[in-house]
N, C-alpha and C. Protein backbone atom coordinates (compact mmCIF):
# COMPACT_ATOMS: atom_id res chain seq x y z
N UNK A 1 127.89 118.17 264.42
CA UNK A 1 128.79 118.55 263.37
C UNK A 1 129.28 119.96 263.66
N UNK A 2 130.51 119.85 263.32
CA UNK A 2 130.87 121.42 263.57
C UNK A 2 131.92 121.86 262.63
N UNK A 3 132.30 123.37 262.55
CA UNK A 3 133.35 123.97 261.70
C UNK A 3 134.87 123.85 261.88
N UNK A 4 135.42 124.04 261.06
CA UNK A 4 137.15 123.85 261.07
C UNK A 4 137.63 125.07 260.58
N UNK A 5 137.88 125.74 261.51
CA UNK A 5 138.81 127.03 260.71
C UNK A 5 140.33 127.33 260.75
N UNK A 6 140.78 127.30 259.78
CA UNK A 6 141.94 126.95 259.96
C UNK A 6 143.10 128.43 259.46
N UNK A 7 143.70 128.68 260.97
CA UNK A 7 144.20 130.12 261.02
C UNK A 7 146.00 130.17 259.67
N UNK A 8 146.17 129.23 260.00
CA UNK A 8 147.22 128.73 259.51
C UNK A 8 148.07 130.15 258.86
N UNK A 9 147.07 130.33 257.39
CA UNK A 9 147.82 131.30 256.85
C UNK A 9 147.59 132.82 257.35
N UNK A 10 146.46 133.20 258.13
CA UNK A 10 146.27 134.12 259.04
C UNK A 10 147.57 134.54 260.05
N UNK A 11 148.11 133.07 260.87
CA UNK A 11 148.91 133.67 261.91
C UNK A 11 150.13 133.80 261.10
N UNK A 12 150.49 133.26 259.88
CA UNK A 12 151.55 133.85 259.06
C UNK A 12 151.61 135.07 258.80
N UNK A 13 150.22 135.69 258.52
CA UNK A 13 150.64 136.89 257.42
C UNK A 13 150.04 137.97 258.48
N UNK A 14 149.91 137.44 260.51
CA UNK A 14 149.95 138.47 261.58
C UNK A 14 151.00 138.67 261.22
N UNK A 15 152.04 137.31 261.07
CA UNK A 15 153.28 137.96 261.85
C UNK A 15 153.93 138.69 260.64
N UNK A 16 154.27 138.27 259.66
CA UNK A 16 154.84 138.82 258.51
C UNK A 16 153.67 140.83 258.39
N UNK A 17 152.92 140.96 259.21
CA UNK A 17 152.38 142.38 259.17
C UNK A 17 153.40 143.08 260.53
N UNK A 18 153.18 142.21 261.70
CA UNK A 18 154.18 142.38 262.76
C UNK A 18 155.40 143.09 262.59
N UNK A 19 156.23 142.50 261.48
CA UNK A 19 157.61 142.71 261.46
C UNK A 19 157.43 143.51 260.22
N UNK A 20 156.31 143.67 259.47
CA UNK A 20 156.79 144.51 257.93
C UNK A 20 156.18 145.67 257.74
N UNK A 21 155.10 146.03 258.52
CA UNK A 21 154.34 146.91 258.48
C UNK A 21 155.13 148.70 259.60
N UNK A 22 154.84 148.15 260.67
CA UNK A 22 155.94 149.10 261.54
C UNK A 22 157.45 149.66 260.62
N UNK A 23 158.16 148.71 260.33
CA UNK A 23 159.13 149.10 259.64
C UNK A 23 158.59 150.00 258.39
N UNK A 24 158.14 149.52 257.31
CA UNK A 24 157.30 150.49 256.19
C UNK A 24 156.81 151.97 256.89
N UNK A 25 156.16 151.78 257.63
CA UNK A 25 155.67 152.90 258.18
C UNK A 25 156.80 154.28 259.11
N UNK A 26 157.52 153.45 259.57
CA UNK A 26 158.87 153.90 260.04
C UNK A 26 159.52 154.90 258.95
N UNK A 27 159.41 153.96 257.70
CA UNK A 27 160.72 154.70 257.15
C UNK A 27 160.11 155.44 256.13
N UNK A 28 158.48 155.72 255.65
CA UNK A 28 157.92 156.23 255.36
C UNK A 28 157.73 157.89 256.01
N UNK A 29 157.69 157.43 256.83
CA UNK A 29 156.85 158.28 258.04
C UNK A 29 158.57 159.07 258.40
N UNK A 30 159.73 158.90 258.18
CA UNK A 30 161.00 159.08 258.02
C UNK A 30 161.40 160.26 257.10
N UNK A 31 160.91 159.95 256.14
CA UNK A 31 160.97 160.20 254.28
C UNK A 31 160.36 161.64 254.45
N UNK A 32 159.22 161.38 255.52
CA UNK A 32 158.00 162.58 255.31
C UNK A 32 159.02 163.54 256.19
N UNK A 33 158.96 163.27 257.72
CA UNK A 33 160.03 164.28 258.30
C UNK A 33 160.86 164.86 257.88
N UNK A 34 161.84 164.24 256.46
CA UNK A 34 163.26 164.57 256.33
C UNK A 34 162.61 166.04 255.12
N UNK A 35 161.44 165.67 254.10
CA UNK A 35 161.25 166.68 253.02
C UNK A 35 160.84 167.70 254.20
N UNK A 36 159.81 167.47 255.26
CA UNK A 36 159.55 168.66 255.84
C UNK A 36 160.68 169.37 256.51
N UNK A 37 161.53 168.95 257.01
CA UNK A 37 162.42 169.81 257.78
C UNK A 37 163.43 170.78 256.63
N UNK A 38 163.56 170.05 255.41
CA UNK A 38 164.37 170.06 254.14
C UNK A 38 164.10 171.46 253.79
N UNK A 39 162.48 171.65 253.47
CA UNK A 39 161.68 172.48 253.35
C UNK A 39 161.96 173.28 254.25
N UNK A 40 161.81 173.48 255.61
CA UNK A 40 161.91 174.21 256.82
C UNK A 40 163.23 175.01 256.62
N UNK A 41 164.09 174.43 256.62
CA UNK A 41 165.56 174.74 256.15
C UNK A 41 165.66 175.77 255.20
N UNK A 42 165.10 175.47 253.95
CA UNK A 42 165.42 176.21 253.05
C UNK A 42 164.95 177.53 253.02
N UNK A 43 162.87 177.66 253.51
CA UNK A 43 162.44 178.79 254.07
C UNK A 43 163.18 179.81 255.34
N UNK A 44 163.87 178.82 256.04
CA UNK A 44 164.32 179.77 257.16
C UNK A 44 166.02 180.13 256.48
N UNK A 45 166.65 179.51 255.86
CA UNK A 45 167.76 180.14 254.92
C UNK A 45 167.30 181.78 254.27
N UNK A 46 165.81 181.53 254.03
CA UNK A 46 165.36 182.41 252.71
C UNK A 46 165.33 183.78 254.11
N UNK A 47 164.46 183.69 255.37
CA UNK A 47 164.11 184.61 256.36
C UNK A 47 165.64 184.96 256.42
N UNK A 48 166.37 184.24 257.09
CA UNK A 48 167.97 184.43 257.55
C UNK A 48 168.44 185.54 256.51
N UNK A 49 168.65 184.88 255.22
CA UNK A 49 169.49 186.34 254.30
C UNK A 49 168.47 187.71 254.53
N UNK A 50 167.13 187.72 254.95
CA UNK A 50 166.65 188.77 254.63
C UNK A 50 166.95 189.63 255.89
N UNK A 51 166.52 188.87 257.09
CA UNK A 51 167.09 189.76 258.43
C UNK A 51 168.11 189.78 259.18
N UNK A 52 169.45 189.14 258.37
CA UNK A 52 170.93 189.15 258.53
C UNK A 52 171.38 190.46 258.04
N UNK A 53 171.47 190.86 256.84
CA UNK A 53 171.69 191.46 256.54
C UNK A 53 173.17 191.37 256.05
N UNK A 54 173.93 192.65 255.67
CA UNK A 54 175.11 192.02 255.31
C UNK A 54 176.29 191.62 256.03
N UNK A 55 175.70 191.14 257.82
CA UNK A 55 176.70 191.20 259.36
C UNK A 55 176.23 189.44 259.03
N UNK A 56 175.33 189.00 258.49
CA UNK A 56 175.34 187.59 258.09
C UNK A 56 175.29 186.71 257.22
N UNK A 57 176.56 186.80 256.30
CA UNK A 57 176.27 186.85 255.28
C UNK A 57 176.52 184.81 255.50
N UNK A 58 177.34 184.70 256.66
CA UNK A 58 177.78 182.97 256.72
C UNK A 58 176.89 182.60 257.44
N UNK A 59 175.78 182.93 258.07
CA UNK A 59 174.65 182.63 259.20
C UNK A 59 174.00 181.89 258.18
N UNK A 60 173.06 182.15 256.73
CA UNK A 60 172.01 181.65 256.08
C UNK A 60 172.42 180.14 255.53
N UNK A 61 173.34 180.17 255.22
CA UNK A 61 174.11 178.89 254.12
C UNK A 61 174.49 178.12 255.76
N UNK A 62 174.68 178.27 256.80
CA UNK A 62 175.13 177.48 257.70
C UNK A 62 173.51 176.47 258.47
N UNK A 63 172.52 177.00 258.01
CA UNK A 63 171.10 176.54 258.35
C UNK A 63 170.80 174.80 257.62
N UNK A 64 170.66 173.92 258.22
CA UNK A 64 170.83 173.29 257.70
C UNK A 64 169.77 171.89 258.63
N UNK A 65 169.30 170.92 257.80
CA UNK A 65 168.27 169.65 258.13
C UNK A 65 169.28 168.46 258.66
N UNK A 66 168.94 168.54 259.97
CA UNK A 66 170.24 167.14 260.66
C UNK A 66 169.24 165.95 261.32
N UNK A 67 169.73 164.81 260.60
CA UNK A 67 168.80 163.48 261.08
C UNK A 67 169.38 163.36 262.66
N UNK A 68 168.38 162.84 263.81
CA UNK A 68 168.40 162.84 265.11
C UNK A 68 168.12 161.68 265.34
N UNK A 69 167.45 161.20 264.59
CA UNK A 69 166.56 159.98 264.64
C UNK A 69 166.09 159.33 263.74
N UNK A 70 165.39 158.32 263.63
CA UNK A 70 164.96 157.53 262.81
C UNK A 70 163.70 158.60 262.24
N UNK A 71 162.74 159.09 263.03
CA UNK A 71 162.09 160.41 262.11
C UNK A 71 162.11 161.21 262.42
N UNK A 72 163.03 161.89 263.47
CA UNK A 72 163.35 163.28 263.65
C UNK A 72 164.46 163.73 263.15
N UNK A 73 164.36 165.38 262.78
CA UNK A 73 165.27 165.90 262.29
C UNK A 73 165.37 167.56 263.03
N UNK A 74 166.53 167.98 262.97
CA UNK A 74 166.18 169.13 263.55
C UNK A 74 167.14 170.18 262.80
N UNK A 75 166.72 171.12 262.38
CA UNK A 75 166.78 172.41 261.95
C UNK A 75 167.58 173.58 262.47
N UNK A 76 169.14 173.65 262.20
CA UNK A 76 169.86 174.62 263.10
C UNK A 76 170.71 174.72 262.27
N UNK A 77 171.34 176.55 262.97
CA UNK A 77 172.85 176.46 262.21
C UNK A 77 173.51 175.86 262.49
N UNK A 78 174.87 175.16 261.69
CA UNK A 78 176.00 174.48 262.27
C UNK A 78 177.18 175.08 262.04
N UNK A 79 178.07 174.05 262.61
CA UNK A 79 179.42 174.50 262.05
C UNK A 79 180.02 176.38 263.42
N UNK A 80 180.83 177.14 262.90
CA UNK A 80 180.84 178.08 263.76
C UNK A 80 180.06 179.12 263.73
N UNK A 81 178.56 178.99 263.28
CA UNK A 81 177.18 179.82 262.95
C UNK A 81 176.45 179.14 264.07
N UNK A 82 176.86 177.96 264.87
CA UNK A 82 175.85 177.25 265.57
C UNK A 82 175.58 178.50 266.78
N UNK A 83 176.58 179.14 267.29
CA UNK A 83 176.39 179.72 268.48
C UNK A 83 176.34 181.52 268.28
N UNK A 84 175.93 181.60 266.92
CA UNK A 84 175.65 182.80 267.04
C UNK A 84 174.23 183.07 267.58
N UNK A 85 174.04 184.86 267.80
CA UNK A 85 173.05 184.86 268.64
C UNK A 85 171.66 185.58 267.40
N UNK A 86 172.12 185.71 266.42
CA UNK A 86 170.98 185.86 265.00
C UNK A 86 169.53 185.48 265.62
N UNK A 87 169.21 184.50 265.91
CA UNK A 87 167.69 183.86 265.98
C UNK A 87 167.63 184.73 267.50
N UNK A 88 167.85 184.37 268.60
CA UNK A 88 167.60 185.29 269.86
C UNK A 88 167.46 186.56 269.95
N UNK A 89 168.34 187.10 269.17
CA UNK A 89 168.56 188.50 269.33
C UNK A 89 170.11 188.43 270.54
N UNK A 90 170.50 189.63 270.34
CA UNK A 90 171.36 189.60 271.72
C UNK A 90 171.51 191.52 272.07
N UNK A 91 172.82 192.28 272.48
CA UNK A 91 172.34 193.33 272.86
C UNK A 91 172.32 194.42 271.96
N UNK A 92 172.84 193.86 270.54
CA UNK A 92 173.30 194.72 269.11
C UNK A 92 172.29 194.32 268.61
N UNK A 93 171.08 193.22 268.83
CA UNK A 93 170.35 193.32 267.89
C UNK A 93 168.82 192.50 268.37
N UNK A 94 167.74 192.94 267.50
CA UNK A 94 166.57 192.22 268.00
C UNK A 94 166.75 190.92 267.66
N UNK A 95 165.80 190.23 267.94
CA UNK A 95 165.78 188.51 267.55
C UNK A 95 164.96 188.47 266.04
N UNK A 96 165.64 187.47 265.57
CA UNK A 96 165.27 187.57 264.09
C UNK A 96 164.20 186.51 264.19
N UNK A 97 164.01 185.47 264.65
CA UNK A 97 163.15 184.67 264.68
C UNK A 97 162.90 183.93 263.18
N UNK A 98 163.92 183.66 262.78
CA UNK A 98 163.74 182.47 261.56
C UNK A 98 163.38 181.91 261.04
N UNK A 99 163.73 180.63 262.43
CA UNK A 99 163.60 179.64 262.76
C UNK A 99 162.17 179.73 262.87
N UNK A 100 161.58 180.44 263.79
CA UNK A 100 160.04 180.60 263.53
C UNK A 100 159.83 180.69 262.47
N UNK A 101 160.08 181.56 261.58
CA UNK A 101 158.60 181.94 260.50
C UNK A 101 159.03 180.39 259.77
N UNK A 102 160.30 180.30 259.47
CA UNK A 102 160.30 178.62 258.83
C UNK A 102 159.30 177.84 259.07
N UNK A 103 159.83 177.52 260.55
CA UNK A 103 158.72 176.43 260.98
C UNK A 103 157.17 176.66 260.87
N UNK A 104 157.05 177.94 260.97
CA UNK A 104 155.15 178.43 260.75
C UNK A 104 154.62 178.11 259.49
N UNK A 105 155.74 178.20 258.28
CA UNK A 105 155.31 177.59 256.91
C UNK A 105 155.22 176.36 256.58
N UNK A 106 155.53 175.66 257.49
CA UNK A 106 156.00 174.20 257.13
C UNK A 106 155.39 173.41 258.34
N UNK A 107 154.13 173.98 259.46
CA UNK A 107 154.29 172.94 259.88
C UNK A 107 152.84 172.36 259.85
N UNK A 108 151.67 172.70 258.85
CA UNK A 108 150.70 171.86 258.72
C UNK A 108 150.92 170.73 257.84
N UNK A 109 152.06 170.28 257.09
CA UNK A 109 152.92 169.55 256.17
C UNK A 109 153.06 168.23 256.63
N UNK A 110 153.73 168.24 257.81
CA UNK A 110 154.17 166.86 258.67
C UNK A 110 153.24 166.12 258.78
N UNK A 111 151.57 166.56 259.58
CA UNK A 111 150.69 166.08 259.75
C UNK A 111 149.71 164.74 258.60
N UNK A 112 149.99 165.83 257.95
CA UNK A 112 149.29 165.28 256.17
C UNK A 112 150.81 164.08 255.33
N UNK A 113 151.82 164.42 255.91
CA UNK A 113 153.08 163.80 255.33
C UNK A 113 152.90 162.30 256.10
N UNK A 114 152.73 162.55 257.49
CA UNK A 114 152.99 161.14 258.46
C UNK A 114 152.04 160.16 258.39
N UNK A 115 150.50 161.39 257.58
CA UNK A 115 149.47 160.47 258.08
C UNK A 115 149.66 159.04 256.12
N UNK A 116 150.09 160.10 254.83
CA UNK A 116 150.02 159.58 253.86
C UNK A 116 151.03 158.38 254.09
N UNK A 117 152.32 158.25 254.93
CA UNK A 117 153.23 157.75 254.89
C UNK A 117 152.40 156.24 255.67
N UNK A 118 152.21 156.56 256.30
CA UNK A 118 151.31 155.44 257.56
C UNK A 118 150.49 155.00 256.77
N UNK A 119 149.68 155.35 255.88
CA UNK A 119 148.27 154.72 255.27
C UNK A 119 149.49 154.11 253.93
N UNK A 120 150.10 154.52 253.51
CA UNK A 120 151.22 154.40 252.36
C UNK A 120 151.67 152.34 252.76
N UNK A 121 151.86 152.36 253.93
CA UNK A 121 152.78 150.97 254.52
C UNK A 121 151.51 150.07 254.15
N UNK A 122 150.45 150.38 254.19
CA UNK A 122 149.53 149.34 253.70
C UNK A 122 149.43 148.82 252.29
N UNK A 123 149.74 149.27 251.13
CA UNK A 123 149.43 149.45 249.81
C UNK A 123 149.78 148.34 249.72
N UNK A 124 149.36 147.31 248.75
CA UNK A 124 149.76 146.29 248.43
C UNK A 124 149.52 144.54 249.23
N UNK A 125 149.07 145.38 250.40
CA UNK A 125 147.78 144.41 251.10
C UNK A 125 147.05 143.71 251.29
N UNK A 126 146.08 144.32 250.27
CA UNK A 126 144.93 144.25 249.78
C UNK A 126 144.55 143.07 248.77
């Protein structure tokens, strides 16, 4: 005599994890990138007005969170602020470094954001 196990509704609800889970987690894990960079943005707006001064006054408001990707985003001036030399420094002035202190406030955030977003795609599971 022997057992019958029958996967049936198992290999359904692999595949329905297959195709639903990755995605959830994707656009979770999306959500989290976009507040952190959002965040990033706004702190390095806040650095920008302080070490612009009044030679930048269109540099801070031009800082801005641009989707790249499905969860990347990246953090720059745009528009005709993209190619100023503010964050480097150039030969009128030291480097302001912004963009750094932004990112230094904001970046134990992502970690704790990607990991809630990822454990998040499971809810309802159970």
């Amino acid at each position: 005599m022997g057992r019958t196990f029958d996967a049936t509704e198992l290999g359904g609800l692999a595949k329905e994890l297959a195709q639903t889970i990755p995605v959830r987690a994707r656009r979770n894990i999306g959500r989290g990138v976009k507040q952190t960079a959002d965040e990033c943005a706004t702190i390095t707006r806040r650095f920008a007005r302080a070490s612009a001064g009044r030679w930048g006054k269109d540099y801070p408001p031009a800082i801005r969170s641009t989707r790249i990707g499905p969860t990347a985003f990246r953090v720059s001036p745009e528009g005709k602020a993209a190619n100023w030399s503010f964050e480097d420094g150039s030969k009128n002035q030291p480097a302001h470094l912004d963009h750094e202190q932004g990112a230094d406030q904001v970046e134990g955030r992502l970690p704790l954001r990607a990991q809630a977003a990822a454990e998040d795609a499971f809810v309802g599971w159970d």
